[in-house]
N, C-alpha and C. Protein backbone atom coordinates (compact mmCIF):
# COMPACT_ATOMS: atom_id res chain seq x y z
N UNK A 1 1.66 -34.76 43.62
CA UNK A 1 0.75 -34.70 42.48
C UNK A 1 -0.04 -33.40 42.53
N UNK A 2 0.17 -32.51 41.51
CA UNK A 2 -0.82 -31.71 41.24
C UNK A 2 -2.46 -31.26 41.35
N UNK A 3 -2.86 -30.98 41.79
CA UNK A 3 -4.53 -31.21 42.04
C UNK A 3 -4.77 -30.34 40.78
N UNK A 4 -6.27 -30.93 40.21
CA UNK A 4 -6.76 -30.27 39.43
C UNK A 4 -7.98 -29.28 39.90
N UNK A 5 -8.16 -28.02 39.39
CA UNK A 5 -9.37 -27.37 39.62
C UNK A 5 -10.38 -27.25 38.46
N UNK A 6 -11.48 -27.69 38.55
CA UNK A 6 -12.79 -27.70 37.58
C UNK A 6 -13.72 -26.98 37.61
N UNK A 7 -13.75 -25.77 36.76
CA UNK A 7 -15.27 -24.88 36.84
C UNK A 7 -16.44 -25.46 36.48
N UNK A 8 -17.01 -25.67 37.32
CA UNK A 8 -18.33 -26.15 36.97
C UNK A 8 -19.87 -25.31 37.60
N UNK A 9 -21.20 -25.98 36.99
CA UNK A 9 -22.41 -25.04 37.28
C UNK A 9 -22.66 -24.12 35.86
N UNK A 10 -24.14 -23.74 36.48
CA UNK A 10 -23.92 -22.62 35.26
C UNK A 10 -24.93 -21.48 36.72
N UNK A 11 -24.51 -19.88 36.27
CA UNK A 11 -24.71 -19.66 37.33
C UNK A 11 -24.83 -18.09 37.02
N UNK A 12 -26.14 -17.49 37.55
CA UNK A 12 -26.76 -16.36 36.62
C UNK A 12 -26.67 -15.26 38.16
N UNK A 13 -25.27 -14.25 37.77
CA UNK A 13 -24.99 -13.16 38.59
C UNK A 13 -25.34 -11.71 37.57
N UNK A 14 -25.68 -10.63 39.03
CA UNK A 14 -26.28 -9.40 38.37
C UNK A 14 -24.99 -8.59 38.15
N UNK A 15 -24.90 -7.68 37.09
CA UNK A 15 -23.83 -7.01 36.89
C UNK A 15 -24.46 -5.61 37.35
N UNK A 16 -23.62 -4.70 37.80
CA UNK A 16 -24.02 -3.51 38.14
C UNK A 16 -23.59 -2.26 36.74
N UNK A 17 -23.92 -1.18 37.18
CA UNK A 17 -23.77 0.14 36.18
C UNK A 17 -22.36 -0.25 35.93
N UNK A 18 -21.13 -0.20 36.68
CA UNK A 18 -19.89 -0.02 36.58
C UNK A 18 -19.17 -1.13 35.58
N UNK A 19 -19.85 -2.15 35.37
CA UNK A 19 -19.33 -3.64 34.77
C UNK A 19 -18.98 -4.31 35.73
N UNK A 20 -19.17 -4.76 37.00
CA UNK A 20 -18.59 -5.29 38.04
C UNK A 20 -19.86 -6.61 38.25
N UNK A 21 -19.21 -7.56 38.31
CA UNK A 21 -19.87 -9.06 38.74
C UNK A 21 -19.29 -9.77 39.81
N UNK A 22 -20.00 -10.53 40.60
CA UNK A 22 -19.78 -11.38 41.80
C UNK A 22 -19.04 -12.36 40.66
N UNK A 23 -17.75 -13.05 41.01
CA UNK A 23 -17.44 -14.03 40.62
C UNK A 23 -17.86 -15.39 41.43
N UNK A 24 -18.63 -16.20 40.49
CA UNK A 24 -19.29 -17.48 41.72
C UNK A 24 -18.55 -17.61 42.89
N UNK A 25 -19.05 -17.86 43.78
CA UNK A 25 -18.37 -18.23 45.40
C UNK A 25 -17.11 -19.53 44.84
N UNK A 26 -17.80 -20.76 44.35
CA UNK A 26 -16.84 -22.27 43.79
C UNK A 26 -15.80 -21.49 42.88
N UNK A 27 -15.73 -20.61 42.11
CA UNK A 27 -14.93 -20.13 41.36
C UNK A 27 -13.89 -19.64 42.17
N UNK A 28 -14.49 -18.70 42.83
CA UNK A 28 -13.31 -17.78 43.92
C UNK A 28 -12.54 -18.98 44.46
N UNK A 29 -12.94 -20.07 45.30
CA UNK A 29 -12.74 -20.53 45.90
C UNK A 29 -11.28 -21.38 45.03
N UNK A 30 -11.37 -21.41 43.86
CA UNK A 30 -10.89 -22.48 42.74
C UNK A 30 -9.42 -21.31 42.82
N UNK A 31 -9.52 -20.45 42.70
CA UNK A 31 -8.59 -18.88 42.25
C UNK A 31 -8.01 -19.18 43.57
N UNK A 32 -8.23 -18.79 44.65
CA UNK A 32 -7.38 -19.03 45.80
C UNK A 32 -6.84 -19.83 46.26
N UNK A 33 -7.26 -21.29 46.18
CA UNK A 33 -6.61 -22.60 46.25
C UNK A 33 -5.46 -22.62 44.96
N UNK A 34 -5.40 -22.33 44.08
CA UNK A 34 -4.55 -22.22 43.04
C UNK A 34 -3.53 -21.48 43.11
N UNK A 35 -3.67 -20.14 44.02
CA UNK A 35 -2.66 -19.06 43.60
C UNK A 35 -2.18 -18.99 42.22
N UNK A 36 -3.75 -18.67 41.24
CA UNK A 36 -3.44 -17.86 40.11
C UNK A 36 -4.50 -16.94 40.55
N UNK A 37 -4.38 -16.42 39.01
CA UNK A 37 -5.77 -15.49 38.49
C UNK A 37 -6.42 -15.64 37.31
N UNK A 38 -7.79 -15.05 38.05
CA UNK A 38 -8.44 -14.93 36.53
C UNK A 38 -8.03 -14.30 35.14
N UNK A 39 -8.32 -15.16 34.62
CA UNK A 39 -7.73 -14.36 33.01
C UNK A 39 -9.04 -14.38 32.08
N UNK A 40 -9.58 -13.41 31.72
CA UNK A 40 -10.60 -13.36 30.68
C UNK A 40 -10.27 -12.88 29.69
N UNK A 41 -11.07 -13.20 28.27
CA UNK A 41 -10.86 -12.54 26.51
C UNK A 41 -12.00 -13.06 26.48
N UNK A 42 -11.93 -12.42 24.83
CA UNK A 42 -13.69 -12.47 24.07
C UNK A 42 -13.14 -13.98 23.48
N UNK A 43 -14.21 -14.62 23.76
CA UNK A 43 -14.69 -15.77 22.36
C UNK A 43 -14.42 -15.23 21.34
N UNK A 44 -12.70 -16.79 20.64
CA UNK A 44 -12.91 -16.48 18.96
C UNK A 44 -14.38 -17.29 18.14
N UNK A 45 -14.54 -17.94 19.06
CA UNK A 45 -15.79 -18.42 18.52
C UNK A 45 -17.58 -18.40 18.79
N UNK A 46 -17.78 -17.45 19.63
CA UNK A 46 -18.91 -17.38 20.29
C UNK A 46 -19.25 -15.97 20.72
N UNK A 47 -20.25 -15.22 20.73
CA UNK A 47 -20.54 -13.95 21.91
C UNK A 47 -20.44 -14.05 22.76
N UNK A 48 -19.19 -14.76 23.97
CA UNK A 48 -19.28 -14.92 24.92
C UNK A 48 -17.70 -14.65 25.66
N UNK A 49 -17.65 -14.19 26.75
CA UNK A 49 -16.14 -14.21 27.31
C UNK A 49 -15.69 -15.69 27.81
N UNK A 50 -14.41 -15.92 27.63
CA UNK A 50 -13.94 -16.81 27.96
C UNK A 50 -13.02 -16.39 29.24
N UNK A 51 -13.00 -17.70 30.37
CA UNK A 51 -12.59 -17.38 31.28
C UNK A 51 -11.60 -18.42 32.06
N UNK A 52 -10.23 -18.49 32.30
CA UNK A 52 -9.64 -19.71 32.97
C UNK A 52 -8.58 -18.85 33.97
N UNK A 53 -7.71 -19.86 34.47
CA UNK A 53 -6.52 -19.28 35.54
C UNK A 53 -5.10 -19.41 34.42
N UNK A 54 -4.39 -18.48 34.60
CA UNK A 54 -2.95 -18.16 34.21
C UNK A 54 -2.72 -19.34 33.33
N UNK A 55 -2.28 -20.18 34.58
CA UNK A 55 -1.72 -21.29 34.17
C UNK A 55 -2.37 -22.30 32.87
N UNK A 56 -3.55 -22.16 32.73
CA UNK A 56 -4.47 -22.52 31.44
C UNK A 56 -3.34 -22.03 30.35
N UNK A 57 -3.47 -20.62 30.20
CA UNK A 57 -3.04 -20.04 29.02
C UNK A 57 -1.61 -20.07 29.02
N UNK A 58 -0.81 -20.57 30.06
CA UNK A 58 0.23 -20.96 29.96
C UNK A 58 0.60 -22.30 29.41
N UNK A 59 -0.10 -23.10 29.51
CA UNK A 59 0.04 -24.40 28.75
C UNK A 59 -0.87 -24.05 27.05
N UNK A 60 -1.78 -23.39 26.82
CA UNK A 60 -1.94 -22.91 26.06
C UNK A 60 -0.63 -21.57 24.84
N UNK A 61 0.34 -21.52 25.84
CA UNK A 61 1.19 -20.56 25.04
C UNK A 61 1.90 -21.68 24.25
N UNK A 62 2.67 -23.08 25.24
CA UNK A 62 3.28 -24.29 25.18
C UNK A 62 2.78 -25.01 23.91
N UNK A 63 1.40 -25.55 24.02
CA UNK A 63 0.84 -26.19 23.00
C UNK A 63 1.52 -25.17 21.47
N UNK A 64 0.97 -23.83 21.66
CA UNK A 64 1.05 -23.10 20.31
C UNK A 64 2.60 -23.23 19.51
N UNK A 65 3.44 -22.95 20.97
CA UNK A 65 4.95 -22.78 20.21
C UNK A 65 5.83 -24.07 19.70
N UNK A 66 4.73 -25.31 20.97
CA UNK A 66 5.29 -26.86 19.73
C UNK A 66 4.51 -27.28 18.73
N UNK A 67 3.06 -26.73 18.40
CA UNK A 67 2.69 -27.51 17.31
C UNK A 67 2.48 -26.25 16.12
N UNK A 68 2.65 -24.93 16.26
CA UNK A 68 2.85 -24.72 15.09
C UNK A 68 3.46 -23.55 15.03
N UNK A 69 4.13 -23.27 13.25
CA UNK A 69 5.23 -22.71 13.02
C UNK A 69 5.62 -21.17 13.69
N UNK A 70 6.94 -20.80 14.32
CA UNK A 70 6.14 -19.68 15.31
C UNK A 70 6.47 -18.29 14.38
N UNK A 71 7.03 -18.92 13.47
CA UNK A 71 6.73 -17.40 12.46
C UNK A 71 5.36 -17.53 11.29
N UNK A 72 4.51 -18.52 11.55
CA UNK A 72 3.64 -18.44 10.60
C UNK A 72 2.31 -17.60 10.92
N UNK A 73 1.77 -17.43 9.93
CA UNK A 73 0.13 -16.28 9.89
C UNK A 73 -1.00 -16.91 11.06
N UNK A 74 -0.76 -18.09 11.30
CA UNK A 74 -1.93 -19.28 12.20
C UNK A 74 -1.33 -18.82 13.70
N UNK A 75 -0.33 -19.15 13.87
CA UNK A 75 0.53 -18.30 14.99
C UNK A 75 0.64 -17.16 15.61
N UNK A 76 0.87 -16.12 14.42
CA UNK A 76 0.44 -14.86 14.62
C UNK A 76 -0.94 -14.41 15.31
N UNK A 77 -1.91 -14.92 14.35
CA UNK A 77 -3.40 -14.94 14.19
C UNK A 77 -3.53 -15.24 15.57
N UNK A 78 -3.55 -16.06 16.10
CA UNK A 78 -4.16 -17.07 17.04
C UNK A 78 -3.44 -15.86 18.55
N UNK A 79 -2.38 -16.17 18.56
CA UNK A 79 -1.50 -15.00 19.43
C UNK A 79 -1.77 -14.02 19.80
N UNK A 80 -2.43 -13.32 18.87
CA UNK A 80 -2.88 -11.74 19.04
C UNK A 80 -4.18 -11.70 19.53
N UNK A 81 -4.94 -12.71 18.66
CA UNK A 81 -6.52 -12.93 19.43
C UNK A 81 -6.71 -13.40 20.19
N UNK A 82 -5.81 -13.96 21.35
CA UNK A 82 -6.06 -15.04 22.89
C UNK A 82 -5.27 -13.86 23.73
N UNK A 83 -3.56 -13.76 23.40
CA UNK A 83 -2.97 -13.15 24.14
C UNK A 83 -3.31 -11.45 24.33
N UNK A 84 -3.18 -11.42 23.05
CA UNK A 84 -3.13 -9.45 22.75
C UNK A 84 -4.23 -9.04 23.45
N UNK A 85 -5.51 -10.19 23.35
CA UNK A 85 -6.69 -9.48 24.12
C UNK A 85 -7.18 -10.07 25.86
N UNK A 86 -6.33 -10.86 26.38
CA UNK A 86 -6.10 -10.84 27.34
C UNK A 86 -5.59 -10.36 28.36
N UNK A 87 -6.34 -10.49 29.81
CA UNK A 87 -5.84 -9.49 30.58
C UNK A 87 -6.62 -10.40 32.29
N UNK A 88 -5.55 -9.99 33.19
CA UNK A 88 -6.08 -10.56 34.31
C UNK A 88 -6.72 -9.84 35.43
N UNK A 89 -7.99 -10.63 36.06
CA UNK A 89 -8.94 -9.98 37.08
C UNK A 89 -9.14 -10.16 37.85
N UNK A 90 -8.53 -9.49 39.10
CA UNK A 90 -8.57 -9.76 40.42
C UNK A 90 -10.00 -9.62 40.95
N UNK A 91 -10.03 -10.26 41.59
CA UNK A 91 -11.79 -9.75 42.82
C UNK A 91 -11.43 -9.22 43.95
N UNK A 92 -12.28 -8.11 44.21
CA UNK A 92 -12.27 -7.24 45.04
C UNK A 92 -12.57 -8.07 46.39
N UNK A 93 -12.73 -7.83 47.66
CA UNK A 93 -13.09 -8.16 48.87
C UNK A 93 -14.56 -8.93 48.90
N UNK A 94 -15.29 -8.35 47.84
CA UNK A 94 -17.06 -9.01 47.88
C UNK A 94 -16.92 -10.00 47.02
N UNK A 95 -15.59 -10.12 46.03
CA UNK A 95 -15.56 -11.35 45.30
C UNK A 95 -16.32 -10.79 43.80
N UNK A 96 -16.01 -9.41 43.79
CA UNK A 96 -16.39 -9.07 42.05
C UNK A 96 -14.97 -8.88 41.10
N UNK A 97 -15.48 -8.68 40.14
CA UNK A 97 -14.96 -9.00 39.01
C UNK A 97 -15.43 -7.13 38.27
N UNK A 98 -14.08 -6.58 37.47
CA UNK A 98 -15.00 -5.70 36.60
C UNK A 98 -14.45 -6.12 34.89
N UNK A 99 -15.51 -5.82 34.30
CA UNK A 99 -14.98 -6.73 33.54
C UNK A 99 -15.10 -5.44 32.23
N UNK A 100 -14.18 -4.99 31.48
CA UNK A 100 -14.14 -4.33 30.79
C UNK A 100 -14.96 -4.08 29.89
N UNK A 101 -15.25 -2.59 29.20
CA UNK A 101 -16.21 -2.78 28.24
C UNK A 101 -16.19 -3.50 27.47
N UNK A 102 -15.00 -3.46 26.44
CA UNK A 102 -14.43 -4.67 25.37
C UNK A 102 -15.52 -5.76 25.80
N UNK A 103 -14.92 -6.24 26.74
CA UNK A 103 -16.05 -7.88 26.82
C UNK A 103 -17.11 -7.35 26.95
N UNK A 104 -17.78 -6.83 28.01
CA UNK A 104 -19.25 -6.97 27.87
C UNK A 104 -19.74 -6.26 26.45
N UNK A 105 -19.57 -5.57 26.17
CA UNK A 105 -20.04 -6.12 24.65
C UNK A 105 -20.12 -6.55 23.73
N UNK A 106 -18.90 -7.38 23.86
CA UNK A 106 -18.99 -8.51 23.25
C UNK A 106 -19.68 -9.63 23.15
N UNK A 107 -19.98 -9.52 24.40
CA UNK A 107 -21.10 -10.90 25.12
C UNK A 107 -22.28 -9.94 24.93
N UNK A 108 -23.01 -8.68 24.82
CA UNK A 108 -23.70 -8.47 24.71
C UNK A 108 -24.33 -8.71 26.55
N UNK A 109 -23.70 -8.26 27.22
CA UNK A 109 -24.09 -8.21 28.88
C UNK A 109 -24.36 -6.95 29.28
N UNK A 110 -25.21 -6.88 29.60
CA UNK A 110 -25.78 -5.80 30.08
C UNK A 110 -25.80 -5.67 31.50
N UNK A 111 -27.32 -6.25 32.38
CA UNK A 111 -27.37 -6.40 33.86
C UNK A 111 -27.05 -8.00 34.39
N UNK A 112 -27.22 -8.50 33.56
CA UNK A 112 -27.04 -10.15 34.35
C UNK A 112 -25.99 -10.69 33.22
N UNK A 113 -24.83 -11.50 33.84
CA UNK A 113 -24.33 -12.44 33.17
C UNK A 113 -24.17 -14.04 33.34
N UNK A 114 -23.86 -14.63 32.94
CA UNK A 114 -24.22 -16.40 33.12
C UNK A 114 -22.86 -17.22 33.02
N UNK A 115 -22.41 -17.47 34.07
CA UNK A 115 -21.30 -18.22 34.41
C UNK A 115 -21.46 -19.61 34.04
N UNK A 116 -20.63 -20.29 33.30
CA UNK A 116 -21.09 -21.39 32.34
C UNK A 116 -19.35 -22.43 32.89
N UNK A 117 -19.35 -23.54 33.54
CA UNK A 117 -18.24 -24.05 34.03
C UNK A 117 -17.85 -24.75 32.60
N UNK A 118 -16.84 -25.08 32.22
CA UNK A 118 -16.64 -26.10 31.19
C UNK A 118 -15.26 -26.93 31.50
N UNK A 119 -15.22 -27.10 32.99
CA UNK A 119 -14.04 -27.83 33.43
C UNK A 119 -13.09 -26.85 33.58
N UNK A 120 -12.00 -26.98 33.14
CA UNK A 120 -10.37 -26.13 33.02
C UNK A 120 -10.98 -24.68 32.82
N UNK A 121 -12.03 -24.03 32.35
CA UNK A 121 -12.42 -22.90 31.69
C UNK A 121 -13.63 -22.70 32.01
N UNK A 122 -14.09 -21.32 32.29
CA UNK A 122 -15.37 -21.40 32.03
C UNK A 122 -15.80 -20.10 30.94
N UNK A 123 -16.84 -19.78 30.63
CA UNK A 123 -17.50 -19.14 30.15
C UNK A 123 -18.36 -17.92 30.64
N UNK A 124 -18.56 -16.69 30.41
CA UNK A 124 -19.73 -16.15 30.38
C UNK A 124 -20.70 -15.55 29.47
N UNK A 125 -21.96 -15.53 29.40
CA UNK A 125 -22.79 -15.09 28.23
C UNK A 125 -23.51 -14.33 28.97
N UNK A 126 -24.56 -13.77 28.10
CA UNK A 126 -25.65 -12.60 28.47
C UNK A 126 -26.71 -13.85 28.71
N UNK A 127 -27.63 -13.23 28.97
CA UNK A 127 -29.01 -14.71 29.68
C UNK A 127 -29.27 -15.34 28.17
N UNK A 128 -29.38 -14.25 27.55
CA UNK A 128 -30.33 -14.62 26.48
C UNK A 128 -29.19 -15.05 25.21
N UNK A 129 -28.13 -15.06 24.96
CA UNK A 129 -27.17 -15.78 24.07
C UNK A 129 -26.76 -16.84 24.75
N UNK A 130 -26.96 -17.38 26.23
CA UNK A 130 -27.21 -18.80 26.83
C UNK A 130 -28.18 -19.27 26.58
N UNK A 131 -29.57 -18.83 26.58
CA UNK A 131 -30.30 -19.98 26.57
C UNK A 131 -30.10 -20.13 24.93
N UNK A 132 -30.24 -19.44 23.54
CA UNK A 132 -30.32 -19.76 22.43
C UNK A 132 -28.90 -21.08 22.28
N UNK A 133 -27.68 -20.47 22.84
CA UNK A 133 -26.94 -21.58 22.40
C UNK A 133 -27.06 -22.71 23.33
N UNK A 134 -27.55 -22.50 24.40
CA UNK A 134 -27.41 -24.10 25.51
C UNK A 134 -29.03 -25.00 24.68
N UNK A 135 -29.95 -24.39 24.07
CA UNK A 135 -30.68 -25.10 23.19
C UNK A 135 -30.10 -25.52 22.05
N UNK A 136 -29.13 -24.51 21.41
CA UNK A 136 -28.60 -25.41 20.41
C UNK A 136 -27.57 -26.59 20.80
N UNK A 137 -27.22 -26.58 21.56
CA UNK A 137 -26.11 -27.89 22.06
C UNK A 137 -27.00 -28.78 22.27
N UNK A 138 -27.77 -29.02 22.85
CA UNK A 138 -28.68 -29.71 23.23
C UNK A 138 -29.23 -30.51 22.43
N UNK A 139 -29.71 -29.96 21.41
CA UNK A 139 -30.39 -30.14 20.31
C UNK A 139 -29.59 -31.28 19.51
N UNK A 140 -27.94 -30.57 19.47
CA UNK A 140 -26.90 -31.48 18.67
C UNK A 140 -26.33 -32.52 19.25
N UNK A 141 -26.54 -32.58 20.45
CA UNK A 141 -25.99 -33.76 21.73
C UNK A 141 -27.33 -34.92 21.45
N UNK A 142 -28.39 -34.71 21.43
CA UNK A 142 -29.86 -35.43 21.54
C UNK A 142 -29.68 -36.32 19.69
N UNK A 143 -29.37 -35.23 18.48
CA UNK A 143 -29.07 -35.59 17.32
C UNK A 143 -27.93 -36.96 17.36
N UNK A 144 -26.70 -36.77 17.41
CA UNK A 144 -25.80 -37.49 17.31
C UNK A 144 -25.40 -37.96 18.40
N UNK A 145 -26.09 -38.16 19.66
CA UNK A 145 -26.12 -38.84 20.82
C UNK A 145 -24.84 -39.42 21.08
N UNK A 146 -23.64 -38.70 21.19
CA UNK A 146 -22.40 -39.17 21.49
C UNK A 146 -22.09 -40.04 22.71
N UNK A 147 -20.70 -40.76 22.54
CA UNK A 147 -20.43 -41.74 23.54
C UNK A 147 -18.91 -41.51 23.65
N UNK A 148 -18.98 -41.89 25.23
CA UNK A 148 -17.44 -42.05 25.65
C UNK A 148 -17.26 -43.82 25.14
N UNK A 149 -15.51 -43.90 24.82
CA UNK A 149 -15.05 -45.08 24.83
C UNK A 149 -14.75 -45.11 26.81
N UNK A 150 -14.34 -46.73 26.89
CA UNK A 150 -14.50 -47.29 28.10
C UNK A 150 -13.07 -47.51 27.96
N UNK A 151 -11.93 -46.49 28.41
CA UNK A 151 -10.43 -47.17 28.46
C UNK A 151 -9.56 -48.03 29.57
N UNK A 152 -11.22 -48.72 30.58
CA UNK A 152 -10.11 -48.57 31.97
C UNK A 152 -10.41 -50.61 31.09
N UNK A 153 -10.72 -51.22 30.59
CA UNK A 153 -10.81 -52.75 30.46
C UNK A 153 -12.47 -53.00 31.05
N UNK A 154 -12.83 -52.80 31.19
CA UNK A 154 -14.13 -52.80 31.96
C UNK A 154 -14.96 -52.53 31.36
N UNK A 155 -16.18 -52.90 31.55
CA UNK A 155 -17.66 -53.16 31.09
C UNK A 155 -18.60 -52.37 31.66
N UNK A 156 -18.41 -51.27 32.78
CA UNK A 156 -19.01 -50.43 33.27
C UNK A 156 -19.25 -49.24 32.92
């Protein structure tokens, strides 16, 4: 059986002049037990980089080419903005990361960035486009106070 690895934490590292970041210690640790790599791109939906191992975006290539048409514009679209702007990042010996201009300004990162786990993936933002959106989630989680269903038969 496969083991799964989960990014989790949220976790506020200093970036230096060069673009170079400590990748969390639990992260590294997730990358080496795996024998992949990091793969980062910009958020199609957020100021923020998105961040998982190979194999993510490999089941991510899978999903795309069975559920939709692979000569259509959604296909294309989607393809060019995950793949075309992807690229993989090894860590150096101290466990950094450099992370291209492209992203950091995209995220708007300057000296500190914010490692955000979201399970299979994680995230990074600048401090301050984390706290505005981790208040807005918040805000919408507290609103519509969502619930898991209970699939195991059980009442717990």
């Amino acid at each position: 059986m496969r083991k799964t690895f989960l990014f989790m934490d949220t976790i506020i590292n200093k970036v230096d002049a060069k673009g170079r970041v400590s990748l969390p210690s639990d992260y590294r640790a997730i990358v080496k037990e795996s024998s992949s790599e990091i793969v980062c791109y910009r958020s199609l939906t957020s100021p923020c980089i998105e961040g998982c191992l190979e194999d993510l975006l490999d089941k991510l290539a899978s999903d795309m080419e069975n559920s939709l048409d692979f000569f259509s514009q959604e296909q294309d679209d989607l393809t060019n903005l995950v793949f075309g702007d992807a690229k993989r990042y090894p860590f150096d010996s101290t466990g950094r990361i450099m992370l291209s201009e492209k992203l950091l300004k995209h995220a708007n990162i300057t000296d500190s960035a914010v490692f955000v786990g979201k399970g299979r993936k994680f995230q990074i933002w600048s401090p301050q486009n984390w706290e505005k959106e981790e208040a807005r989630i918040r805000a919408e989680v507290l609103k519509n106070r969502p619930s898991l269903r209970n699939t195991n038969g059980d009442n717990k």
